[in-house]
C-alpha atoms as a PDB file:
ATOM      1  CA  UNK A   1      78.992  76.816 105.968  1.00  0.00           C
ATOM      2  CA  UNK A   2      82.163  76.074 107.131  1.00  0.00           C
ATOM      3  CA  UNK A   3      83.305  75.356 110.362  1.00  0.00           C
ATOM      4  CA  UNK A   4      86.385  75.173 112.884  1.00  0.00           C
ATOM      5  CA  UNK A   5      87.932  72.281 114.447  1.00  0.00           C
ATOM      6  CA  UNK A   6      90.185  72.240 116.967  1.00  0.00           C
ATOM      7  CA  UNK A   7      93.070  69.637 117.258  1.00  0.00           C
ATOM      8  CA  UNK A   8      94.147  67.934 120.261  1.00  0.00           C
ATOM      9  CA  UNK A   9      97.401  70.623 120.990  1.00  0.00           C
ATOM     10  CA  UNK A  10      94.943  73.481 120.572  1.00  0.00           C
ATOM     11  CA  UNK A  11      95.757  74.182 116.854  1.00  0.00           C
ATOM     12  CA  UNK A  12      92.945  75.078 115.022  1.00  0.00           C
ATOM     13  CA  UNK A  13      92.355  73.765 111.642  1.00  0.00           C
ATOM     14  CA  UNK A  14      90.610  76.313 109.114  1.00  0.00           C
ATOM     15  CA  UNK A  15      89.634  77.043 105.772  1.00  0.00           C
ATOM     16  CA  UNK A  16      91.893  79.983 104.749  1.00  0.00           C
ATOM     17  CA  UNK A  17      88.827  82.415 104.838  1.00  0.00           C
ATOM     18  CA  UNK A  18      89.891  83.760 101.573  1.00  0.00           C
ATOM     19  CA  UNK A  19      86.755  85.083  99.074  1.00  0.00           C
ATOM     20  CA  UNK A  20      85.129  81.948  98.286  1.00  0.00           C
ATOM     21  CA  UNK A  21      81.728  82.058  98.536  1.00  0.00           C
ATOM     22  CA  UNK A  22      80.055  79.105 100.640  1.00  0.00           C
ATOM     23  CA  UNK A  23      76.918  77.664  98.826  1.00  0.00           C
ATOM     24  CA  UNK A  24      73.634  76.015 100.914  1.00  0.00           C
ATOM     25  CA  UNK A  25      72.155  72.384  99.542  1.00  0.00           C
ATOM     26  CA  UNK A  26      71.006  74.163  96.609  1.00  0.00           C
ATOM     27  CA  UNK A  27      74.280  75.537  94.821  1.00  0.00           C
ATOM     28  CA  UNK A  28      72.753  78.820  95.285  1.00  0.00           C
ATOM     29  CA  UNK A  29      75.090  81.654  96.680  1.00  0.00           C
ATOM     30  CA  UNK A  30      73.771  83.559  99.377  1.00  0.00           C
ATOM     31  CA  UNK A  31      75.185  87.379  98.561  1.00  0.00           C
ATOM     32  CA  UNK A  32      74.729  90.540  96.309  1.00  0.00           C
ATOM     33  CA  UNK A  33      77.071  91.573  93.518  1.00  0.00           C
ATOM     34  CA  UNK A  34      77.536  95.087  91.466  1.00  0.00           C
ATOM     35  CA  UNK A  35      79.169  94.322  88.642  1.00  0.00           C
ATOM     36  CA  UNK A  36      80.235  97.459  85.632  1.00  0.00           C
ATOM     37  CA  UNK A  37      77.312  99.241  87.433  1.00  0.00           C
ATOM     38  CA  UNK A  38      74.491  96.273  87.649  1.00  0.00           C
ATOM     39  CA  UNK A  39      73.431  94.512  90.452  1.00  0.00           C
ATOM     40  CA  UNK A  40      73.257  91.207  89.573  1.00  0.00           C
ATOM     41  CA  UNK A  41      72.656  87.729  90.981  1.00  0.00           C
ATOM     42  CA  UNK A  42      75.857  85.958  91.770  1.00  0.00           C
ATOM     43  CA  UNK A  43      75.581  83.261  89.688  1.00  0.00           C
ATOM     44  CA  UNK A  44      74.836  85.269  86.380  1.00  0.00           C
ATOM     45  CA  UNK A  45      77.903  87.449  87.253  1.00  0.00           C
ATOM     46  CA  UNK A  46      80.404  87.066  84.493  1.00  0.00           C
ATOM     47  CA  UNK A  47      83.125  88.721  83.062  1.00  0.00           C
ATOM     48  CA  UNK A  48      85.425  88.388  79.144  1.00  0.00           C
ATOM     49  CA  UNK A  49      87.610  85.131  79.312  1.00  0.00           C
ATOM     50  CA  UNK A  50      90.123  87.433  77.411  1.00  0.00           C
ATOM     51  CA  UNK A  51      90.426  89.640  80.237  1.00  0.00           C
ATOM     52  CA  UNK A  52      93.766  90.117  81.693  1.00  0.00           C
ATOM     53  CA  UNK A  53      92.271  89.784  85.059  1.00  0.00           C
ATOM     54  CA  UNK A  54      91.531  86.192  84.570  1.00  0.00           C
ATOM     55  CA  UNK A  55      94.023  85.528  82.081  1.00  0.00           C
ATOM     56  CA  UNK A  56      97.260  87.309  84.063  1.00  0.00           C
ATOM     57  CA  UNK A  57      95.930  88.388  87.706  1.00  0.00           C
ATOM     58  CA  UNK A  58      96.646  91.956  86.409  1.00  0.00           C
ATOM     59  CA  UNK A  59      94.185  93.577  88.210  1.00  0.00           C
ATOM     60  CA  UNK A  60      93.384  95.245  92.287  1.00  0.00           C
ATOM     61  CA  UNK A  61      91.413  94.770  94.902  1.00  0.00           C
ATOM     62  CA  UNK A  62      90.223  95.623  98.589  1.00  0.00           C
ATOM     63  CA  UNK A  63      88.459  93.567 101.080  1.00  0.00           C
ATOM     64  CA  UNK A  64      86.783  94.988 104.004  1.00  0.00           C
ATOM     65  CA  UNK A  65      84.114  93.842 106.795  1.00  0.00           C
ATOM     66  CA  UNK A  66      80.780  95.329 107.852  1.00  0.00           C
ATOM     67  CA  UNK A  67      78.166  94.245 110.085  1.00  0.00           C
ATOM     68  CA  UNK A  68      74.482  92.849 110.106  1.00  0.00           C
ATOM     69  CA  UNK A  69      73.242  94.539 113.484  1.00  0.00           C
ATOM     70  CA  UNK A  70      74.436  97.917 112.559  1.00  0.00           C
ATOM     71  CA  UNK A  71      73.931 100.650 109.688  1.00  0.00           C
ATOM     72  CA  UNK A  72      77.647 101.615 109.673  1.00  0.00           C
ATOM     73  CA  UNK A  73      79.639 101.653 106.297  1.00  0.00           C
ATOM     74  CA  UNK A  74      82.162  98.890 105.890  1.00  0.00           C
ATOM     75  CA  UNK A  75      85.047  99.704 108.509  1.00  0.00           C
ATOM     76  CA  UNK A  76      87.372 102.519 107.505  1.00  0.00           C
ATOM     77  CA  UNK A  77      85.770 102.324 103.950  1.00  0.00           C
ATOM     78  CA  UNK A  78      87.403 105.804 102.916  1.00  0.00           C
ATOM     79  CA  UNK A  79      90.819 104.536 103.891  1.00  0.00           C
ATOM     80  CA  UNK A  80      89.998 101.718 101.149  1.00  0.00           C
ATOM     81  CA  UNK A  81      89.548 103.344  98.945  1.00  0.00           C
ATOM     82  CA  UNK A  82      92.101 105.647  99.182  1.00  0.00           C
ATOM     83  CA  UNK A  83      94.066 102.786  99.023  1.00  0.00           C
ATOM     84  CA  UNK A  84      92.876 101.104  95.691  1.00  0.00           C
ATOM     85  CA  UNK A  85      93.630 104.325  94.180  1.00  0.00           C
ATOM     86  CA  UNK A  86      97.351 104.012  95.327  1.00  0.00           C
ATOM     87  CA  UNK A  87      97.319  99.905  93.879  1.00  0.00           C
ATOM     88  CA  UNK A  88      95.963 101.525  90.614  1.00  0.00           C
ATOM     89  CA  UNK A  89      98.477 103.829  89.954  1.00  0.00           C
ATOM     90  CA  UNK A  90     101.187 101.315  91.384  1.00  0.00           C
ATOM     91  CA  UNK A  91      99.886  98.537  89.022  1.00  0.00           C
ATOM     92  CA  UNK A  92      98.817 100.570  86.230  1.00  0.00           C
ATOM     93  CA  UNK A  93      95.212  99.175  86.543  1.00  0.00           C
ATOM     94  CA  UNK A  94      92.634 102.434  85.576  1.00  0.00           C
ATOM     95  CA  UNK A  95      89.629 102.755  87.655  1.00  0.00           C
ATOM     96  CA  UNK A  96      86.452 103.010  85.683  1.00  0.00           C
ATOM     97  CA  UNK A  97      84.359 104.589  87.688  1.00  0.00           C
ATOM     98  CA  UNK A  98      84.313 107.635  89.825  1.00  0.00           C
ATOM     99  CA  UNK A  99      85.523 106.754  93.334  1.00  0.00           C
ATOM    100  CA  UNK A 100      82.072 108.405  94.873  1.00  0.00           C
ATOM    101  CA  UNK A 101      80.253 106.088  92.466  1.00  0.00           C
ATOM    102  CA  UNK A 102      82.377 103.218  93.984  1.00  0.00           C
ATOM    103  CA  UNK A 103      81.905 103.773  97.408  1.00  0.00           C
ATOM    104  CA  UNK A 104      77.319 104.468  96.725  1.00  0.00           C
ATOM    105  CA  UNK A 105      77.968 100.920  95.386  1.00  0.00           C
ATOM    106  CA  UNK A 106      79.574  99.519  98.331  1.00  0.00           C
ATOM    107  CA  UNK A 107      76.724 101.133 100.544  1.00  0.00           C
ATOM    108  CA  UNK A 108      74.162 100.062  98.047  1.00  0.00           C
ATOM    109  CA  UNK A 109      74.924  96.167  98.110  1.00  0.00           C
ATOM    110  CA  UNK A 110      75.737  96.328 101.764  1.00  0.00           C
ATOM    111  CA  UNK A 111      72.615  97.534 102.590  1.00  0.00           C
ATOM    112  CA  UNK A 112      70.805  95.181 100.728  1.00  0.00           C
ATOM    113  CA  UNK A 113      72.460  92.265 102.108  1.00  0.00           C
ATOM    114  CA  UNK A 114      71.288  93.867 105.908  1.00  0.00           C
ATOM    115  CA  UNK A 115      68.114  93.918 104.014  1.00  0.00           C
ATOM    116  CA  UNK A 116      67.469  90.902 102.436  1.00  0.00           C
ATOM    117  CA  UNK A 117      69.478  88.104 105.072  1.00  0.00           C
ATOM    118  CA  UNK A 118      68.576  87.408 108.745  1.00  0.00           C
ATOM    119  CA  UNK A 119      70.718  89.005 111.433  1.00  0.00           C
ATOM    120  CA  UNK A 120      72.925  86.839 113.327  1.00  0.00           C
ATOM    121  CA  UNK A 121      76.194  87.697 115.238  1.00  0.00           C
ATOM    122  CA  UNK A 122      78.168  84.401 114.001  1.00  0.00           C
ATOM    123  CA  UNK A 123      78.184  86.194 110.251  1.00  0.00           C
ATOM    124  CA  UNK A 124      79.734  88.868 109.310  1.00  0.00           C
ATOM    125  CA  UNK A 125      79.397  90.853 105.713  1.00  0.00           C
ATOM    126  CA  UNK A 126      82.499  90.162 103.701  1.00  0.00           C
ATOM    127  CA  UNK A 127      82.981  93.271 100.835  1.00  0.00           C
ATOM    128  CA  UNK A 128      85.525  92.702  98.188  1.00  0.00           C
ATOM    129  CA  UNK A 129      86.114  95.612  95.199  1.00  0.00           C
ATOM    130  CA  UNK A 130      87.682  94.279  92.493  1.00  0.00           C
ATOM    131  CA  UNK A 131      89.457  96.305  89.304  1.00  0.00           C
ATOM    132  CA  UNK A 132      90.319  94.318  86.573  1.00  0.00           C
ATOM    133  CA  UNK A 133      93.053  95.746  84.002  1.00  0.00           C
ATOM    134  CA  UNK A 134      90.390  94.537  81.318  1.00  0.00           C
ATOM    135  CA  UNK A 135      88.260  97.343  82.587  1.00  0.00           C
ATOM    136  CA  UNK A 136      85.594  95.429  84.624  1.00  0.00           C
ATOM    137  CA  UNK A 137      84.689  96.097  88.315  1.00  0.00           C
ATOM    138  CA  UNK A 138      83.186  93.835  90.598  1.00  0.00           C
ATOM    139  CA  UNK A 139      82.043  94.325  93.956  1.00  0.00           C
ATOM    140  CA  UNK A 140      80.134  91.856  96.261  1.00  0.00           C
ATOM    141  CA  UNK A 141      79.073  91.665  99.708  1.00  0.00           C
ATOM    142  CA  UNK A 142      78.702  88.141 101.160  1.00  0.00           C
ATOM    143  CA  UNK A 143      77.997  86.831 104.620  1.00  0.00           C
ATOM    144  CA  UNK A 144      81.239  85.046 106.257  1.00  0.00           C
ATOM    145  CA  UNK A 145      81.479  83.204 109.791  1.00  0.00           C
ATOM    146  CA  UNK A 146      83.293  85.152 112.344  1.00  0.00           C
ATOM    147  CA  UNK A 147      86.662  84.296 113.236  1.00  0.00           C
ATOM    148  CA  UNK A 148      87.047  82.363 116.349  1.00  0.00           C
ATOM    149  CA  UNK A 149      88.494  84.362 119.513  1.00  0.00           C
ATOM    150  CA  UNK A 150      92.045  83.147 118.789  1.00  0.00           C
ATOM    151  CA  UNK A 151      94.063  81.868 116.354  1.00  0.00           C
ATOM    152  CA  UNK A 152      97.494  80.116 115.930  1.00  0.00           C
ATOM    153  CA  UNK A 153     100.624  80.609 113.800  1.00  0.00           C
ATOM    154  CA  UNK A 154     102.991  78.289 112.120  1.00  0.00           C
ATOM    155  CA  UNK A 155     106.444  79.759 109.604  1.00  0.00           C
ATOM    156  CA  UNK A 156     106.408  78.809 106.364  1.00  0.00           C
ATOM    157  CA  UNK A 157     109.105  79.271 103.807  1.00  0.00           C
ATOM    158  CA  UNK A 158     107.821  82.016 101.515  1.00  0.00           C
ATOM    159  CA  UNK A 159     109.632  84.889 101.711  1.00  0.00           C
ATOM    160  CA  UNK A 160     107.985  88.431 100.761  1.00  0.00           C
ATOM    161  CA  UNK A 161     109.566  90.335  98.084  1.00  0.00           C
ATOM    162  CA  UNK A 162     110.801  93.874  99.467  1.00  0.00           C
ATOM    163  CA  UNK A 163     112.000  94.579  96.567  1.00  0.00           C
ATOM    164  CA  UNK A 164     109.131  94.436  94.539  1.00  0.00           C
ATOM    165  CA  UNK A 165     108.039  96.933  92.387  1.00  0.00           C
ATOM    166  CA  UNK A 166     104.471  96.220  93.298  1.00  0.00           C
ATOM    167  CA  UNK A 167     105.248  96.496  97.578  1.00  0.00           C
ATOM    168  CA  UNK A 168     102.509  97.510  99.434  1.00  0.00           C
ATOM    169  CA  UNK A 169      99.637  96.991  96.681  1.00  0.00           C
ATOM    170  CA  UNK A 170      97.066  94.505  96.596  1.00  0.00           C
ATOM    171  CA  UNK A 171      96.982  92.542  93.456  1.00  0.00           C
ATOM    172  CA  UNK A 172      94.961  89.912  92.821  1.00  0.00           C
ATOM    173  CA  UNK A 173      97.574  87.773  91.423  1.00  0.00           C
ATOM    174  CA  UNK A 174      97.405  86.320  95.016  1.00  0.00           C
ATOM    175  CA  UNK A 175      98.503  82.659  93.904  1.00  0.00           C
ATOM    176  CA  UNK A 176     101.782  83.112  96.674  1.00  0.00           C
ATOM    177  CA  UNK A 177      99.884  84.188  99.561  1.00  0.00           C
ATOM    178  CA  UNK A 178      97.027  81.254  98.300  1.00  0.00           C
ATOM    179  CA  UNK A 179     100.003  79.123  98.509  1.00  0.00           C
ATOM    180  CA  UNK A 180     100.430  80.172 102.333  1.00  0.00           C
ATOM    181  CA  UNK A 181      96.400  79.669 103.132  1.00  0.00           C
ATOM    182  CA  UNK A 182      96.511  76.271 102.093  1.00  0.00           C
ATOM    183  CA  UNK A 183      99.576  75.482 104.218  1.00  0.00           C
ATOM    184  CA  UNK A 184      98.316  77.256 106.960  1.00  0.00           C
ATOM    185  CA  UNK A 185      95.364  74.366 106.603  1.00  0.00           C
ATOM    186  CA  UNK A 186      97.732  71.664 106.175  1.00  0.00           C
ATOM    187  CA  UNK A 187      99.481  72.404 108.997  1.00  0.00           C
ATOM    188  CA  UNK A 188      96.516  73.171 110.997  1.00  0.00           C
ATOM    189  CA  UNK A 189      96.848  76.404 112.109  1.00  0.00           C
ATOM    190  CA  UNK A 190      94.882  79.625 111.548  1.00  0.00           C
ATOM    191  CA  UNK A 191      97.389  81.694 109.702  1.00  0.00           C
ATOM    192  CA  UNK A 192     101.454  81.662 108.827  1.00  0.00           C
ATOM    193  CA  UNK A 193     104.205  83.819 109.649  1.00  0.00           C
ATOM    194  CA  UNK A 194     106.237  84.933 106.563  1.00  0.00           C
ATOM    195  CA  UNK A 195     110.183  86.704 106.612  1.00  0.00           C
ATOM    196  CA  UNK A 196     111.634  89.041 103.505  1.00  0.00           C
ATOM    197  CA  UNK A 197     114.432  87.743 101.511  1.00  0.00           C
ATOM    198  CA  UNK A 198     116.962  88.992 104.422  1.00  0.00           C
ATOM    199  CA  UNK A 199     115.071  86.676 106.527  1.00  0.00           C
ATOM    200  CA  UNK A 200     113.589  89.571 108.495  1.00  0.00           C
ATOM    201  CA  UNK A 201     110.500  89.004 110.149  1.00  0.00           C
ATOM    202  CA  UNK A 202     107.607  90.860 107.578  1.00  0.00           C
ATOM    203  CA  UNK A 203     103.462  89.667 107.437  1.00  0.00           C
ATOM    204  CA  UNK A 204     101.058  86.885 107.852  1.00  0.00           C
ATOM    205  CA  UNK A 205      99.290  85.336 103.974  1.00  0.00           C
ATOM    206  CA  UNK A 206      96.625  88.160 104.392  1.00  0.00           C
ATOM    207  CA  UNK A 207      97.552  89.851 108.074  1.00  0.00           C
ATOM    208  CA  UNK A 208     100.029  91.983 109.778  1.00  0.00           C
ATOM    209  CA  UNK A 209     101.873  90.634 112.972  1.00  0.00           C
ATOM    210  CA  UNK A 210     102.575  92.347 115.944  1.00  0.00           C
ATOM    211  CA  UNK A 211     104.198  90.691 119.350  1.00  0.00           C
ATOM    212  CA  UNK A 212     104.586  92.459 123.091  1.00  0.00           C
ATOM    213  CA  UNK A 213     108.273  91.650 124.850  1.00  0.00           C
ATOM    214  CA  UNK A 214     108.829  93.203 127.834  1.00  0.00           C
ATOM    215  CA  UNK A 215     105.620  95.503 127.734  1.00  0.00           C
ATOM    216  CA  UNK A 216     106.746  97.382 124.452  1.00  0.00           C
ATOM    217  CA  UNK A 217     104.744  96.516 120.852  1.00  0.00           C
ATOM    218  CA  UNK A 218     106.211  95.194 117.576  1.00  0.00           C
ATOM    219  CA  UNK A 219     105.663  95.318 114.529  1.00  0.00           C
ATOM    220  CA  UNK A 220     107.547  94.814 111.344  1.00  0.00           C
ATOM    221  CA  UNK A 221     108.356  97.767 109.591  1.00  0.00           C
ATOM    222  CA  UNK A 222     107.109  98.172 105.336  1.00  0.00           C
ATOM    223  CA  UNK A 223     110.880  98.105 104.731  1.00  0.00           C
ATOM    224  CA  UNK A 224     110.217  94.253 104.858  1.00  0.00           C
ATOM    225  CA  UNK A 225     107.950  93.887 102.239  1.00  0.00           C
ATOM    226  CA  UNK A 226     104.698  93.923 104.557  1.00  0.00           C
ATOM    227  CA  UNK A 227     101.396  95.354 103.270  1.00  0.00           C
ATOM    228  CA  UNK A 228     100.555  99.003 104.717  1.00  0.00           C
ATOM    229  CA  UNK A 229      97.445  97.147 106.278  1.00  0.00           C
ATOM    230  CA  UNK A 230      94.013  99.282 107.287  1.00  0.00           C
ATOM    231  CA  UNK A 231      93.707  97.647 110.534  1.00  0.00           C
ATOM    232  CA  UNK A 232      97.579  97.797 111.023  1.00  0.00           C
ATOM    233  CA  UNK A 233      97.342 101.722 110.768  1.00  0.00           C
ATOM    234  CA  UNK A 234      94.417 102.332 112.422  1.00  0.00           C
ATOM    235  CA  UNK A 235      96.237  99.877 115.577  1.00  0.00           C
ATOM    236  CA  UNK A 236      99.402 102.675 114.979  1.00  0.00           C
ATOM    237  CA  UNK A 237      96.895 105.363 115.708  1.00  0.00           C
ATOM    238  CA  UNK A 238      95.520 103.879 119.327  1.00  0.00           C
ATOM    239  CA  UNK A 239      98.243 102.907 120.879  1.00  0.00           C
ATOM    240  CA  UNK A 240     102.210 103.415 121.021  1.00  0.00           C
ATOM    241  CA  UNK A 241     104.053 100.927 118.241  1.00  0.00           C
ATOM    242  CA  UNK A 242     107.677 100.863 117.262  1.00  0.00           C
ATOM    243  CA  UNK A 243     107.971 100.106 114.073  1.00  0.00           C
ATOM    244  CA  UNK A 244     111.436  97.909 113.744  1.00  0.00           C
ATOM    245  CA  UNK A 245     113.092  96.596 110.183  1.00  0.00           C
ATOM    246  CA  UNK A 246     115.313  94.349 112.266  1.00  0.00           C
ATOM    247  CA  UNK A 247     112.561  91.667 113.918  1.00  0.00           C
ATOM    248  CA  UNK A 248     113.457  88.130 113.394  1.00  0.00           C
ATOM    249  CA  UNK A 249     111.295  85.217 113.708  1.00  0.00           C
ATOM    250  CA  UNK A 250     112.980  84.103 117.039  1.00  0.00           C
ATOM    251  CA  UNK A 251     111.401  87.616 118.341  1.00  0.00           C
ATOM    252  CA  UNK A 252     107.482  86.547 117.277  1.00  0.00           C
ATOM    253  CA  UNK A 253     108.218  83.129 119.069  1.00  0.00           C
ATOM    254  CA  UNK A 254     109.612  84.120 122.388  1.00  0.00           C
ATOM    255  CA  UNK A 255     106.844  86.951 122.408  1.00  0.00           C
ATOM    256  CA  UNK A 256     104.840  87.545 125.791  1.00  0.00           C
ATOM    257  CA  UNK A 257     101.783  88.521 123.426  1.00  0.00           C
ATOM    258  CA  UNK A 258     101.092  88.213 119.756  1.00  0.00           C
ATOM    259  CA  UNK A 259      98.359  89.338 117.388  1.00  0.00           C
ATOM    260  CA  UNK A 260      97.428  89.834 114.039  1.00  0.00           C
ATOM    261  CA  UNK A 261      95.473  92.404 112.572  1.00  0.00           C
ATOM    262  CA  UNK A 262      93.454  92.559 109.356  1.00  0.00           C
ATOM    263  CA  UNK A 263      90.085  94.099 107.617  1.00  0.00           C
ATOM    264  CA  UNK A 264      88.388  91.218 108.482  1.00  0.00           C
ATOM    265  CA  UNK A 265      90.004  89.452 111.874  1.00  0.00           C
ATOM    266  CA  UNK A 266      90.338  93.017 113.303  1.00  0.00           C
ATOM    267  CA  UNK A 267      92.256  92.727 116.019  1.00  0.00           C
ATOM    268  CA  UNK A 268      93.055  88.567 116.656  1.00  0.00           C
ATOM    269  CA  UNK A 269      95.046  87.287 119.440  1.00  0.00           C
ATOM    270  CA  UNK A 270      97.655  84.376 119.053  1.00  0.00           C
ATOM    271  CA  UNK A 271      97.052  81.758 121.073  1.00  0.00           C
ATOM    272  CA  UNK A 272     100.368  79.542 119.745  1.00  0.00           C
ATOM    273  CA  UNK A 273     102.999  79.976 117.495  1.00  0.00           C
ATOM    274  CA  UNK A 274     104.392  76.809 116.248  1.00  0.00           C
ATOM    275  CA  UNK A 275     104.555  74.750 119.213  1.00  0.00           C
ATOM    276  CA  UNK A 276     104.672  77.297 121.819  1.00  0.00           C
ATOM    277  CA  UNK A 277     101.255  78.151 123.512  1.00  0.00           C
ATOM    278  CA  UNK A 278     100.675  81.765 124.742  1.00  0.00           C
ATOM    279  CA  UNK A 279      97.606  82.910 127.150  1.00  0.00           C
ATOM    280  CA  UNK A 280      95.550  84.659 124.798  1.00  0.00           C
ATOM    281  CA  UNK A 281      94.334  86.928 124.459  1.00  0.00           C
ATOM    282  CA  UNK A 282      97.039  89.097 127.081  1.00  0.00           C
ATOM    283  CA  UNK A 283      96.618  92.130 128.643  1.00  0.00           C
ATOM    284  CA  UNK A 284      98.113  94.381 126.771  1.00  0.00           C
ATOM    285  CA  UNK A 285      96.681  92.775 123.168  1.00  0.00           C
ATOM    286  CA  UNK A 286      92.745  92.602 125.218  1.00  0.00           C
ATOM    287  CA  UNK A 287      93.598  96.814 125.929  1.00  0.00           C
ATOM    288  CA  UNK A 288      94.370  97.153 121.925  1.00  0.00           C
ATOM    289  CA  UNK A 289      91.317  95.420 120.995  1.00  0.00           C
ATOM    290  CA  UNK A 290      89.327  97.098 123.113  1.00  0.00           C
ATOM    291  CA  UNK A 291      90.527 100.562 122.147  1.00  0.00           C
ATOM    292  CA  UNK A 292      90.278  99.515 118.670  1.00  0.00           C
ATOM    293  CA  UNK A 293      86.652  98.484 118.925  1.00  0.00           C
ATOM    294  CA  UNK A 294      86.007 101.655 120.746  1.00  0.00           C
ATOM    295  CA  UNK A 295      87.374 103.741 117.805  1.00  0.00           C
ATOM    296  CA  UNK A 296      85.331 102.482 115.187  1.00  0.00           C
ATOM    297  CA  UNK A 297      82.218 102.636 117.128  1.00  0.00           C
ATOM    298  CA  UNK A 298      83.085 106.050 117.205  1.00  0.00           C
ATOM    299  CA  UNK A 299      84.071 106.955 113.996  1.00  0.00           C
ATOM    300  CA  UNK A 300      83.509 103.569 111.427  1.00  0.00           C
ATOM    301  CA  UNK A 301      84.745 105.525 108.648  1.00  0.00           C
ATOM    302  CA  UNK A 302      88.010 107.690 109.920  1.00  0.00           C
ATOM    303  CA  UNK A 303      89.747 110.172 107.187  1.00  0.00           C
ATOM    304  CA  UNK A 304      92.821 108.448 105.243  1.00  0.00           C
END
């Protein structure tokens, strides 16, 4: 399993928690995977060399989080969903299943992970749907370590595309935002900070960012380029955000408060950003995670 190591100025060096699955001594994969409507064991899960998933990265996916010590569905599941559909039409990838049949998958393979693999509360259960243009679905629920309280932010030169034609999907040509993961781990920090090609400030490799000044919250409007994230809506929904198109990268360092927000991280305070060290997590990012908690306790699932 991999672990976290902090460095002497508080950085935090990490794997970039992307979907690789961490073997024991063995080899063996801990994990379930549906695959074209078969549960299978992970390491006989296969798909065609030929398809343009592998060949291209033309194909979609979601990741989401659920949790061992509960019988919830994976957090705002519906919303995913609802979601992939939008990538497919976006990316012209078809769906070949029934969305219903999708989401009794997801439950299916969740459930059997909760059934099969002890409880613990420094795992999480990592769910990833994949659509592949060459008509193959996967979907696979493995455990991940949870993601320290805080985390840390360095800027990187890898400017989001707002003019895209494929804004706001999720693709899993994902070598770009790879790229950023692995720099992120070079230069020790938990996650990057990314601008558009204005130089406006826009997302994280896989998060959203939002920063406090002066008691008001931030976040980069999807004029820049930035992903329509779950968590980032659901965050919308709890508390009062202005959305701005004009946020520089000056504005995330000089922040009072800083956090990301993803499927996965939830709500995760920023401790520094480059060399600057903040006290995380603030008040008014600790009253956001709380409220977020609250809501999916209450309602895991909530309507798109």
């Amino acid at each position: 399993m991999t672990g976290t190591a902090a460095s002497d100025d508080g950085r935090t060096n990490r794997d970039d928690r992307g979907d690789r699955a961490d073997r024991d001594d063995s080899g063996r994969i801990d994990g379930v995977v549906w695959i074209d409507g078969v549960i299978r064991d992970l390491d006989d899960a296969t798909i065609a060399v030929t398809d343009p998933g592998f060949l291209l990265g033309h194909g979609i996916f979601e990741t989401m989080r659920a949790e061992f010590d509960d019988t919830h569905p994976p957090r705002a599941l519906t919303r995913h969903l609802a979601r992939l559909l939008r990538s497919s039409k976006i990316a012209r990838v078809p769906i070949p299943h029934p969305i219903d049949q999708l989401r009794r998958a997801t439950l299916s393979i969740v459930e059997r992970v909760r059934s099969t693999m002890p409880v613990t509360d420094r795992q999480f259960i990592r769910v990833r749907m994949t659509i592949t243009a060459g008509g193959h679905t996967v979907i696979t629920a493995l455990p991940a370590p949870v993601w320290p309280a805080t985390t840390t932010l360095a800027g990187v030169d890898a400017p989001v595309n707002e003019q895209s034609p494929l804004r706001g999907t999720k693709t899993i040509a994902h070598l770009e935002e790879t790229w950023c993961r692995l720099e992120a781990a070079r230069l020790g920090v938990g996650e990057v900070y990314r601008t558009d090609t204005a130089g406006r400030l826009a997302e994280g490799s896989a998060s959203n960012l939002f920063l406090v000044r002066s008691g008001k919250i931030l976040t980069p409007s999807l004029d820049t380029g930035c992903l329509a994230g779950i968590t980032r809506g659901l965050v919308m929904e709890i508390t009062d955000v202005e959305e701005r198109a004009d946020l520089e990268p000056d504005d995330l360092r000089h922040a009072d408060e800083a956090f990301v927000t993803s499927s996965t991280r939830g709500v995760h305070p920023v401790a520094a950003i480059d060399d600057r060290r903040l006290d995380a997590p603030g008040p008014i990012t600790t009253q956001i995670a709380e409220r977020y908690r609250a809501r999916l306790e209450s309602d895991p699932d909530p309507d798109p």
